[in-house]
Protein backbone atom coordinates (compact mmCIF):
# COMPACT_ATOMS: atom_id res chain seq x y z
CA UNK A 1 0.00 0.00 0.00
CA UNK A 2 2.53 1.95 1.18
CA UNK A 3 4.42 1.05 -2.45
CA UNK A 4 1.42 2.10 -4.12
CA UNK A 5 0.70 6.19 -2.40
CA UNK A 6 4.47 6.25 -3.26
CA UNK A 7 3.74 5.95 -6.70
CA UNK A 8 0.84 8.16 -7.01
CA UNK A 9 2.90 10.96 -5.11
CA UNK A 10 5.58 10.62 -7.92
CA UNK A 11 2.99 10.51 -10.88
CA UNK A 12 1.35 13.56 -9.78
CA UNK A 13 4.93 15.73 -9.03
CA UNK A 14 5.73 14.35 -12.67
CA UNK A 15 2.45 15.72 -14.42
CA UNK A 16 2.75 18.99 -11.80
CA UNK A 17 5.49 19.87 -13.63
CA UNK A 18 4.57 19.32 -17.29
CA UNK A 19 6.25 21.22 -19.48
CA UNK A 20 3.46 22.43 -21.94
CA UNK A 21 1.46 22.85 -18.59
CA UNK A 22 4.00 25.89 -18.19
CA UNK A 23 3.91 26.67 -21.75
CA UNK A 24 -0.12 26.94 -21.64
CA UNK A 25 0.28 29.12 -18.18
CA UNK A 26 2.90 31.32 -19.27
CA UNK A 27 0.82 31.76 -22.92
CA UNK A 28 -2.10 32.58 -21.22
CA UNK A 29 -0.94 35.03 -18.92
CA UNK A 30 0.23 37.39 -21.61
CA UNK A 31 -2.62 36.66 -23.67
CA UNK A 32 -4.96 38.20 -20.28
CA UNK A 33 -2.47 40.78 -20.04
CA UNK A 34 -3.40 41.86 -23.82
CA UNK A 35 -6.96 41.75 -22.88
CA UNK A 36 -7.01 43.34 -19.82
CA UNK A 37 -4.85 46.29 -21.22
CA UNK A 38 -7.56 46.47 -24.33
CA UNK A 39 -10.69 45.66 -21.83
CA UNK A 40 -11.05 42.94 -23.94
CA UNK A 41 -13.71 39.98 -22.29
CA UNK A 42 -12.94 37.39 -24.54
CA UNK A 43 -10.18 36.38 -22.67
CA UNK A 44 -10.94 36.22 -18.72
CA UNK A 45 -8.04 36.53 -15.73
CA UNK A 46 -7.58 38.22 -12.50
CA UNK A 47 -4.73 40.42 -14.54
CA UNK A 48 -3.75 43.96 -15.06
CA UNK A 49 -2.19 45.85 -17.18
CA UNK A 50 -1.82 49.63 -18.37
CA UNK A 51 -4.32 50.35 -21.11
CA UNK A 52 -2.07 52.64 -23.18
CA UNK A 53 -0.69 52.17 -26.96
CA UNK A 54 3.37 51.75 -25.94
CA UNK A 55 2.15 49.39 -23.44
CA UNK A 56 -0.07 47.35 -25.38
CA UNK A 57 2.29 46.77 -27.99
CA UNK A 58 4.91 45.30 -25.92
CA UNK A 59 2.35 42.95 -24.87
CA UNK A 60 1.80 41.87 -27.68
CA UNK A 61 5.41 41.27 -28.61
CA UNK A 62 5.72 39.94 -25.40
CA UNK A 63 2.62 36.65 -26.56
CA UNK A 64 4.08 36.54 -30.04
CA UNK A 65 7.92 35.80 -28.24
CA UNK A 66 6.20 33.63 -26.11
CA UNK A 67 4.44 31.49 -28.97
CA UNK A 68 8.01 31.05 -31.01
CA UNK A 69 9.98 30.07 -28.12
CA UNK A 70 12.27 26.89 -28.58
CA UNK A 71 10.13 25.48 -25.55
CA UNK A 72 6.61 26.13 -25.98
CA UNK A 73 4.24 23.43 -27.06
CA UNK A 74 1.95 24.38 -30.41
CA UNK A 75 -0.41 20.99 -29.99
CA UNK A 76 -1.93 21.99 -27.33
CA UNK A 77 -5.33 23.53 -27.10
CA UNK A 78 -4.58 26.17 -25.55
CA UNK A 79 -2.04 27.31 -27.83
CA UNK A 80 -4.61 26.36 -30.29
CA UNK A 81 -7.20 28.40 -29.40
CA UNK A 82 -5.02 31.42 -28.75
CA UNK A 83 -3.41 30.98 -32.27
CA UNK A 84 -7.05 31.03 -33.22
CA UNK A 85 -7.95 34.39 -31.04
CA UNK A 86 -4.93 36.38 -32.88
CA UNK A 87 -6.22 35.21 -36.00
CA UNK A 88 -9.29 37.13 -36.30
CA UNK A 89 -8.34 40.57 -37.25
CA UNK A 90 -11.82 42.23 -38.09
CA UNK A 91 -11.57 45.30 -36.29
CA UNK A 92 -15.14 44.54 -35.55
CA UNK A 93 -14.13 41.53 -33.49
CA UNK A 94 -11.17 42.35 -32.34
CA UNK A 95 -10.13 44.87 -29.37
CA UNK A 96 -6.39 44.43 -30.76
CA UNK A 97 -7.33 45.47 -34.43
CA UNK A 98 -9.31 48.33 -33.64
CA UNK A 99 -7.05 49.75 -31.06
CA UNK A 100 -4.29 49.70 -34.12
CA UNK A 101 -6.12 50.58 -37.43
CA UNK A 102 -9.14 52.91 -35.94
CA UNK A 103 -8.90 53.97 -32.24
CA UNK A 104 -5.26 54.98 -32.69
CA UNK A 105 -5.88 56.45 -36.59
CA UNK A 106 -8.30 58.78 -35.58
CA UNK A 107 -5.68 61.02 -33.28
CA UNK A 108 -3.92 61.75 -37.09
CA UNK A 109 -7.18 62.81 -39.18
CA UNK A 110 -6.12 66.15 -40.81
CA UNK A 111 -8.62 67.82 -39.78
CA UNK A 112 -9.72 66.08 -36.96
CA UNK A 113 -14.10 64.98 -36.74
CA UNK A 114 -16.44 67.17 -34.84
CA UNK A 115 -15.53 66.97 -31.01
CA UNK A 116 -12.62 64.26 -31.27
CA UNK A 117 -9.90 64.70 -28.95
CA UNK A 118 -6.85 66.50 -30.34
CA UNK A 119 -3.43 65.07 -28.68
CA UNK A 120 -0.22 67.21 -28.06
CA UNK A 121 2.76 67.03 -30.10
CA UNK A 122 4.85 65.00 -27.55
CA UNK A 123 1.67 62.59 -27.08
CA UNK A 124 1.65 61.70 -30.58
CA UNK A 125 5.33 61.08 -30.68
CA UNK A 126 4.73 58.40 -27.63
CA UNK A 127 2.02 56.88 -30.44
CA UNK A 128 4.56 57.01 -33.05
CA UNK A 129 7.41 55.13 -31.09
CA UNK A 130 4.92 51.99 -30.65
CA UNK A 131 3.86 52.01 -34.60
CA UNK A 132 7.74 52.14 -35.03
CA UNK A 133 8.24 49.75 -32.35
CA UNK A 134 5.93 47.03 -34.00
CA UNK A 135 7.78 47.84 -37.23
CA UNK A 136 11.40 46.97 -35.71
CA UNK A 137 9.88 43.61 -33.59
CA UNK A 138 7.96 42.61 -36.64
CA UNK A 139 11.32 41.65 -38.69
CA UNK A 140 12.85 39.44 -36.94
CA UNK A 141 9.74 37.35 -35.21
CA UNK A 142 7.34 37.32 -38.57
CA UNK A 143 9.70 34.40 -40.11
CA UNK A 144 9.66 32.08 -36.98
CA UNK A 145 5.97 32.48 -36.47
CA UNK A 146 5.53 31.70 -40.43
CA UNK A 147 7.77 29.01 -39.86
CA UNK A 148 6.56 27.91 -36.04
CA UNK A 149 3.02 28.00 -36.41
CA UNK A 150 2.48 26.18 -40.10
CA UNK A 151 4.79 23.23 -39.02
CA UNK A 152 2.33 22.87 -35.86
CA UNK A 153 -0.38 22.42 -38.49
CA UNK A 154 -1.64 26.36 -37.45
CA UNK A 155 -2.90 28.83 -39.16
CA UNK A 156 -1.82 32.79 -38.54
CA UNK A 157 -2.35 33.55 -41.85
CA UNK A 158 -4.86 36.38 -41.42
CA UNK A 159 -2.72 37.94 -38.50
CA UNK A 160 0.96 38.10 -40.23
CA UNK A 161 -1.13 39.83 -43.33
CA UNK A 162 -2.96 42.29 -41.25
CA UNK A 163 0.48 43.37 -39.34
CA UNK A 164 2.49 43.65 -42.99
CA UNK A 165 -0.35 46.31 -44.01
CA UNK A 166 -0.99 47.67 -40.71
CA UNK A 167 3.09 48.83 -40.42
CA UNK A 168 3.40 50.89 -43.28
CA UNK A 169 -0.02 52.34 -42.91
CA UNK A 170 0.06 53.64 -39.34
CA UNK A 171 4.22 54.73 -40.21
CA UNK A 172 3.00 57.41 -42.74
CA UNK A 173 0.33 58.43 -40.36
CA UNK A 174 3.22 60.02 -38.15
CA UNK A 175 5.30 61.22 -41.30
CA UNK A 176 2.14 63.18 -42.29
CA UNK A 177 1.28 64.62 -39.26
CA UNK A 178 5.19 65.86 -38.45
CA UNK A 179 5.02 67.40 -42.08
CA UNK A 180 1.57 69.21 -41.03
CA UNK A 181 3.42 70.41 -37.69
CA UNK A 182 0.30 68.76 -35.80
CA UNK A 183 -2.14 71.69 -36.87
CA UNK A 184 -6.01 70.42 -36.45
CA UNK A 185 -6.25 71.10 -40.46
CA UNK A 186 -5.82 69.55 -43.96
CA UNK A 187 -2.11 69.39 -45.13
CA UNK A 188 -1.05 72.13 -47.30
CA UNK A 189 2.44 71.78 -48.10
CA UNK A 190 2.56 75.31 -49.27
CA UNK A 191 1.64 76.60 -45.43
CA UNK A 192 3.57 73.65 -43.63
CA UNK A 193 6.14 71.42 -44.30
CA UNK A 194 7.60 70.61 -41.14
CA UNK A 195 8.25 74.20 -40.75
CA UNK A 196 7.57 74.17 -36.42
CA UNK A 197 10.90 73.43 -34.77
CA UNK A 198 9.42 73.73 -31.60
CA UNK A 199 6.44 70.63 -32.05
CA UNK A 200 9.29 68.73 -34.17
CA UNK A 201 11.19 68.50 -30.62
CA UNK A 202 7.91 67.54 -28.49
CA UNK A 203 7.40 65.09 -30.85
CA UNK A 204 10.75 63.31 -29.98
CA UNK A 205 10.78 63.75 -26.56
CA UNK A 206 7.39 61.61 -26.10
CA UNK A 207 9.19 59.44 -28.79
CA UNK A 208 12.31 59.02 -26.75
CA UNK A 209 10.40 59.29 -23.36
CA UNK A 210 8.74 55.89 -24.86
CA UNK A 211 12.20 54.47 -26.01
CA UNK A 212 13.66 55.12 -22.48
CA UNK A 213 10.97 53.01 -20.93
CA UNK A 214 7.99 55.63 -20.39
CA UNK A 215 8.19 54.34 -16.66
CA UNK A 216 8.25 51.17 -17.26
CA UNK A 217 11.90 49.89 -16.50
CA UNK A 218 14.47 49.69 -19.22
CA UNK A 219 13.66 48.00 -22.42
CA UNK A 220 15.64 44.80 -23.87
CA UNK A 221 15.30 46.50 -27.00
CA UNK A 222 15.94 50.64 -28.23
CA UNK A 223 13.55 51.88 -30.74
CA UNK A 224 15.76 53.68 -33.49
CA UNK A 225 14.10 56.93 -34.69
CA UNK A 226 12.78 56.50 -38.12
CA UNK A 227 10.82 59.40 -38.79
CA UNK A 228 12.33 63.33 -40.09
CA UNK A 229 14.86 65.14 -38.37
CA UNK A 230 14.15 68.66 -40.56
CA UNK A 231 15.78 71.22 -38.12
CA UNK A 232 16.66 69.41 -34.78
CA UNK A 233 20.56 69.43 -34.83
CA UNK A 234 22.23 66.08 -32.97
CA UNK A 235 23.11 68.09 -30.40
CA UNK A 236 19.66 68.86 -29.34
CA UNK A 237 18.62 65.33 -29.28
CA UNK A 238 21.67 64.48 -27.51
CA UNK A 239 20.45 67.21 -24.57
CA UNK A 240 16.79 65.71 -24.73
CA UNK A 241 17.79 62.06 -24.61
CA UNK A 242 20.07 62.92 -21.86
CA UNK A 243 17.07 64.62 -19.79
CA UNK A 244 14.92 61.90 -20.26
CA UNK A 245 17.36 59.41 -19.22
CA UNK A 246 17.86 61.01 -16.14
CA UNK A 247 14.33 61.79 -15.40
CA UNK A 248 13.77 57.94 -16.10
CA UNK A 249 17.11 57.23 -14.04
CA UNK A 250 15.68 53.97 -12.50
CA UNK A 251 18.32 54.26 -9.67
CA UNK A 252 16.95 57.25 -8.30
């Protein structure tokens, strides 16, 4: 008898510590991260998460890392079904679509609708670094989950083609708005062509406020800045970077 608890002690430690049982958990957990962040129900948890743009995209890097690492199982459901959730990019039916393609596109309408809310130069820059932050991760993780996901016999498809066309959409967004100098009106090159030094610099201090870690704690990864420089010389953004990083010093 005493043989036989022995065994069922051992059995259970064994399956306790399951491999894709940690794999599902740890999958999961940043998938409820994303939905908390994007009040999302469709994915329940007792998580929670900041619900602005920089954030939310690192959490989604963060599931998409998760999904391609060397030790995460594909064949199980859960992986299944949350291969499935990412899958459906409708911005009618999904939180993470909309957020990208119309609840973030709106803040760049030249002119903006009736009563929408018109953000600051430096805010839009903090918008800017996570488009250009899903267009650096995007490079190197689009080929393993192309690569990961068909040989488990998934489909991600819809997803990888949405984020190719989302990028370079949302990207010019920012261009356009810099070359308006963030005036609540149509561009006319002829007025405005970048010609407002002073929004030019808010717009890279929210950008490099973002890249420093916005608060969050250093980043494994720095953003490089891919949009116009038109008058800032290098050794203003030297002097702004440098103020940020100290405002940001995570010592302090």
């Amino acid at each position: 008898m005493a043989f036989f608890v022995a065994q069922l002690v051992f059995v259970s430690a064994v399956a306790a510590e399951d491999p894709c049982d940690t794999s599902d958990a740890r999958l999961l957990l940043h998938q409820q991260t994303i939905c908390s962040s994007l009040s999302d129900g469709s994915c329940s948890g007792n998580v929670t998460a900041q619900g602005d743009w920089p954030n939310q995209a690192i959490y989604m890097h963060d599931l998409l890392d998760a999904l391609v690492l060397p030790d995460t199982c594909l064949n199980t459901t859960r992986a299944s079904e949350i291969v499935s959730w990412l899958n459906v990019t409708d911005t009618a039916k999904s939180p993470w679509w909309y957020t990208w393609l119309v609840f973030q596109v709106q803040y760049y309408d030249m002119p903006h609708r009736a009563g929408a809310r018109v953000e600051t130069a430096a805010t839009l820059g903090r918008k800017c670094w996570a488009f250009a932050y899903l267009r650096q991760i995007w490079a190197p993780i689009r080929s393993l989950l192309n690569t990961t996901i068909h040989r488990a016999g998934l489909d991600l498809q819809n997803f990888i083609a949405s984020w190719d066309g989302a990028v370079p959409t949302t990207m010019e967004l920012c261009d356009r708005q810099m070359a308006n100098c963030f005036v609540n009106a149509s561009y006319d090159p002829a007025l405005r062509n970048g010609t407002c030094p002073d929004r030019i610099g808010q717009f890279f201090v929210g950008f490099q406020w973002e890249n420093g870690g916005g608060g969050r704690g250093p980043l494994p990864e720095s953003v490089a800045y891919p949009f116009p420089a038109y008058t800032q010389t290098s050794t203003f953004r030297a002097d702004a970077t440098f103020a940020i990083e100290t405002t940001l010093n995570y010592i302090i």
